[in-house]
C-alpha atoms as a PDB file:
ATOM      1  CA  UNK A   1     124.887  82.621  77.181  1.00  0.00           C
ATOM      2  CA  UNK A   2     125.370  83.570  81.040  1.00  0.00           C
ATOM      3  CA  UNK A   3     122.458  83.553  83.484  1.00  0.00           C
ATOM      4  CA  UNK A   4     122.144  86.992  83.512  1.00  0.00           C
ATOM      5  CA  UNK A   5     121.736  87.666  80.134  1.00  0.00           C
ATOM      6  CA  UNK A   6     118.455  85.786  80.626  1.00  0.00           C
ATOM      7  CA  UNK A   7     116.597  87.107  83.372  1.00  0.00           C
ATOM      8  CA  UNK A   8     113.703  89.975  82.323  1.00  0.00           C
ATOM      9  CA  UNK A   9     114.126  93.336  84.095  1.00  0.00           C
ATOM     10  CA  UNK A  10     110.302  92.502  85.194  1.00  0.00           C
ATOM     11  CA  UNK A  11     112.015  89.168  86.674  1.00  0.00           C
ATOM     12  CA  UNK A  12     114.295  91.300  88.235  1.00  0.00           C
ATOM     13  CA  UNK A  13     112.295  93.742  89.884  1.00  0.00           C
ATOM     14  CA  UNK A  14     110.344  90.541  90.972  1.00  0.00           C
ATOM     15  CA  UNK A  15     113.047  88.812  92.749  1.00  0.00           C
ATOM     16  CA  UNK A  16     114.304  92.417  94.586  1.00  0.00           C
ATOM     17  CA  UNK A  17     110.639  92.528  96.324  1.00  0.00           C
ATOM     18  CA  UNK A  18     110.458  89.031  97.156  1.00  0.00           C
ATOM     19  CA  UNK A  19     113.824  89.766  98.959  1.00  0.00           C
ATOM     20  CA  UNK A  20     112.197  93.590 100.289  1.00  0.00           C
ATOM     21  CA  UNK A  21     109.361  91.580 101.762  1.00  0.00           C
ATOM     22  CA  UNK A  22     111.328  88.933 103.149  1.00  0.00           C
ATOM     23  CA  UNK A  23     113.477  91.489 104.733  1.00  0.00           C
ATOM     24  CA  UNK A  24     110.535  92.814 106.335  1.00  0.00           C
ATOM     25  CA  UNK A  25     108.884  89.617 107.563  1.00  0.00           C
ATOM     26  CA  UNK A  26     112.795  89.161 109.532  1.00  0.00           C
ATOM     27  CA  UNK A  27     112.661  92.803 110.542  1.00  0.00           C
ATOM     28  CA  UNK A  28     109.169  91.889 112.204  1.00  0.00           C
ATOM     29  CA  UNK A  29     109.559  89.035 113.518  1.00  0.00           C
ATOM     30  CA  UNK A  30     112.295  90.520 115.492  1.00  0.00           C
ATOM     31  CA  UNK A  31     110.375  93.407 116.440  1.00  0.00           C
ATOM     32  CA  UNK A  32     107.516  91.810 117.912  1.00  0.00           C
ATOM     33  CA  UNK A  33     109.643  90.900 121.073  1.00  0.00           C
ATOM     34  CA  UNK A  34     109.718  94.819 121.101  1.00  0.00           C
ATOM     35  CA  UNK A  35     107.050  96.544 123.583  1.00  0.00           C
ATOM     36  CA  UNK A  36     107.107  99.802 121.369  1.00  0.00           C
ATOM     37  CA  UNK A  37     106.643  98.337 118.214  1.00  0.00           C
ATOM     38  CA  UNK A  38     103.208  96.069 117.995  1.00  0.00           C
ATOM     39  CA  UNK A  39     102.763  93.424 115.933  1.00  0.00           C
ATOM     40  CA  UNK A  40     101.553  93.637 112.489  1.00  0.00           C
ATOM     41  CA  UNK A  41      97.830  93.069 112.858  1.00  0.00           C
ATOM     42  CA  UNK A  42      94.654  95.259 113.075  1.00  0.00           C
ATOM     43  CA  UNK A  43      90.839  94.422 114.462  1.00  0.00           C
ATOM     44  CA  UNK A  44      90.582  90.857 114.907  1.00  0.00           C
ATOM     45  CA  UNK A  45      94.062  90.152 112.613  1.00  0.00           C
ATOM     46  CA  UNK A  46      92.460  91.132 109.721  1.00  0.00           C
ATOM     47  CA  UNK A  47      93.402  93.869 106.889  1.00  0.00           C
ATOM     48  CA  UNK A  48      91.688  94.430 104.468  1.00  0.00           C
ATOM     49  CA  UNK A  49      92.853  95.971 101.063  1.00  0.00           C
ATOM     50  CA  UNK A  50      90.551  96.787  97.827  1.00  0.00           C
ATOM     51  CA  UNK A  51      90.494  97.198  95.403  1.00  0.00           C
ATOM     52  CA  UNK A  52      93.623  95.099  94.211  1.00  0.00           C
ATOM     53  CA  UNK A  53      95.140  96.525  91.967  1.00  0.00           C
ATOM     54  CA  UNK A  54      93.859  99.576  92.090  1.00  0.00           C
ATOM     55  CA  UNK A  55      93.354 102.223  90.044  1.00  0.00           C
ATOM     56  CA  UNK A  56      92.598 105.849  91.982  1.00  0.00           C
ATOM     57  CA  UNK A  57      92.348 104.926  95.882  1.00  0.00           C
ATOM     58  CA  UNK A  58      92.757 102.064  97.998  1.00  0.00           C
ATOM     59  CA  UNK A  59      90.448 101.266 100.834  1.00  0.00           C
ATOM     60  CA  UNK A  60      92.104  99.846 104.069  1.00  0.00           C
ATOM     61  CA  UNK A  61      89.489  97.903 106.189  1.00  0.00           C
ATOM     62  CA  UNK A  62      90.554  96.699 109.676  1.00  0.00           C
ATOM     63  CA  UNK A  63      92.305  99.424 111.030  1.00  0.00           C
ATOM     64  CA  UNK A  64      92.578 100.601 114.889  1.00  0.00           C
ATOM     65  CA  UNK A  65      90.687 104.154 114.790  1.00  0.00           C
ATOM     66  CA  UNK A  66      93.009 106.939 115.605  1.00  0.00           C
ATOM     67  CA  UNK A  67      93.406 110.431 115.691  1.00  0.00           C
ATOM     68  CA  UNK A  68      96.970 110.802 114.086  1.00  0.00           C
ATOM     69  CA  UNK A  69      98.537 107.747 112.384  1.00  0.00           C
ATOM     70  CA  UNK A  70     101.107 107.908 110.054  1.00  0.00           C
ATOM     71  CA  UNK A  71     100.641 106.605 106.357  1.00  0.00           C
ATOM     72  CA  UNK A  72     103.346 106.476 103.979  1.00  0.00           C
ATOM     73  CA  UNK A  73     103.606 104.190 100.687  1.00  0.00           C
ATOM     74  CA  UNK A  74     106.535 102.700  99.361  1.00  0.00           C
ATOM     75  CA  UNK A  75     108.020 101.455  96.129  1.00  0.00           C
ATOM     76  CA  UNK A  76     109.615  97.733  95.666  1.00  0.00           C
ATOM     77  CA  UNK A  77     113.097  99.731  95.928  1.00  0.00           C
ATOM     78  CA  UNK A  78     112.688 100.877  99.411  1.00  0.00           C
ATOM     79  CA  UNK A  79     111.975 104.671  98.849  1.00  0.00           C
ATOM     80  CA  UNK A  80     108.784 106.479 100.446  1.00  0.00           C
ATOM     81  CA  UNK A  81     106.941 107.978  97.708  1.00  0.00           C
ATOM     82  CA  UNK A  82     103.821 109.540  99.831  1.00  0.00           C
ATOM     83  CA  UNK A  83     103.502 110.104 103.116  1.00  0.00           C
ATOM     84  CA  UNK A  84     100.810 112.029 105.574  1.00  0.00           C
ATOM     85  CA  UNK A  85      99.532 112.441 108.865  1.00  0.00           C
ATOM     86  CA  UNK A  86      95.681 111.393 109.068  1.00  0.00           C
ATOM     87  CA  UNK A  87      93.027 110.629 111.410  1.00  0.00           C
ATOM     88  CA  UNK A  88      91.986 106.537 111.287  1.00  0.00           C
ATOM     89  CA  UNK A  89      87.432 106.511 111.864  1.00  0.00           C
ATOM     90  CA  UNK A  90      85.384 103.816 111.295  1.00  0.00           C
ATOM     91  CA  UNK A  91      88.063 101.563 111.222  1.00  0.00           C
ATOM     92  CA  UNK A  92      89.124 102.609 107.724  1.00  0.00           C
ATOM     93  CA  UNK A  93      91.385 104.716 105.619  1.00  0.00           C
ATOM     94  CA  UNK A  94      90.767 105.849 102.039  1.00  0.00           C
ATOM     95  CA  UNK A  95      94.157 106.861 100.310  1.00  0.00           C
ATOM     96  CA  UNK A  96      94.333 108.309  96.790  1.00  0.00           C
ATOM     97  CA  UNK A  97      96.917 106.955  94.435  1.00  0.00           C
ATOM     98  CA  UNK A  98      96.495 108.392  91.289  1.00  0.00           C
ATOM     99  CA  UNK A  99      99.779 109.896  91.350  1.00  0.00           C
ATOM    100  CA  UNK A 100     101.629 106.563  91.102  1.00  0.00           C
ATOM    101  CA  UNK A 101     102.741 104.774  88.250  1.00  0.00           C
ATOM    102  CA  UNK A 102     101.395 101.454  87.570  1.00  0.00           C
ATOM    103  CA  UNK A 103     103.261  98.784  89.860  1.00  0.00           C
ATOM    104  CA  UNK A 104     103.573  97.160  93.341  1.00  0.00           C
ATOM    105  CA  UNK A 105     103.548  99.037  96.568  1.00  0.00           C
ATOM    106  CA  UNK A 106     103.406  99.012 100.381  1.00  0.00           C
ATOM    107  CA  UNK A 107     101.473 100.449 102.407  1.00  0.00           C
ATOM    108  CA  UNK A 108     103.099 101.132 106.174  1.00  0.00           C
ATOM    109  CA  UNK A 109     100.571 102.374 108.800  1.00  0.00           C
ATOM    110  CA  UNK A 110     102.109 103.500 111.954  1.00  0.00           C
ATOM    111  CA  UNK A 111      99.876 105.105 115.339  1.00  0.00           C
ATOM    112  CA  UNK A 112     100.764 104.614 118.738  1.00  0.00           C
ATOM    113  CA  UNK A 113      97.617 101.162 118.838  1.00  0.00           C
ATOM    114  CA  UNK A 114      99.365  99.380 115.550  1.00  0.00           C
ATOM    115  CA  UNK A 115     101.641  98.687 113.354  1.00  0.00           C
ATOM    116  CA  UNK A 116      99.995  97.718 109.395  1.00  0.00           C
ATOM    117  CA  UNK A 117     102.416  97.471 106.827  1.00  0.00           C
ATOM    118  CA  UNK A 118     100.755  94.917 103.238  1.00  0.00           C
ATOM    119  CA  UNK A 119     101.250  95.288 100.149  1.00  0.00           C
ATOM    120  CA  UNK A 120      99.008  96.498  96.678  1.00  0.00           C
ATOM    121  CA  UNK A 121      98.772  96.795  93.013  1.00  0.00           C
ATOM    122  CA  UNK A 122      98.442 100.154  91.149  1.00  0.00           C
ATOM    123  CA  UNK A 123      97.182  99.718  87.641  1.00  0.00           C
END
């Protein structure tokens, strides 16, 4: 039987993320040299994401505060699924998710301080 007969469609969709976030690492690594686009990192280097997976909200910790940054979350196929215009305070956004379906997602933050993008579980 052919190799392709084999492979799961849950295989599948695992080995087109692996090669989404790969593609991404590249993309950043290129874009750090890049004075408009800052690397991926918040307070101190550290994001925070919980809970993982999630059920109803996730809860960034880590963040640059803010009074507009842009928050949109992403499927494993590339397309933007949610995305809003809100105010970053106390270091922390809270973003509901209880219109997804159960699966893996990305989170990209954007303001003019930072530049978050990791990824999370929706169960």
């Amino acid at each position: 039987m052919p190799f392709y007969h084999k492979v799961s469609m849950r295989n599948l969709c695992f080995i087109v993320f692996c090669c989404f976030l790969l593609g991404l690492k590249l993309q950043a690594q290129g874009n750090n040299s890049n004075v408009e686009n800052p690397p991926v990192q918040g307070i101190k280097g550290k994001i925070k994401v919980f809970p993982n997976p999630a059920v109803n909200v996730i809860n960034i910790l880590g963040l640059t505060n803010t009074d507009k940054a842009i928050i949109a979350i992403i499927d494993v196929y590339g397309n933007v699924l949610l995305k809003h215009n809100w105010a970053i305070k106390n270091n922390a956004a809270n973003i509901p998710i209880s219109s997804l379906t159960k699966g893996m997602y990305i989170v990209d933050i954007q303001s003019k301080k930072e530049h978050v993008r990791t990824k999370f579980y929706k169960k």
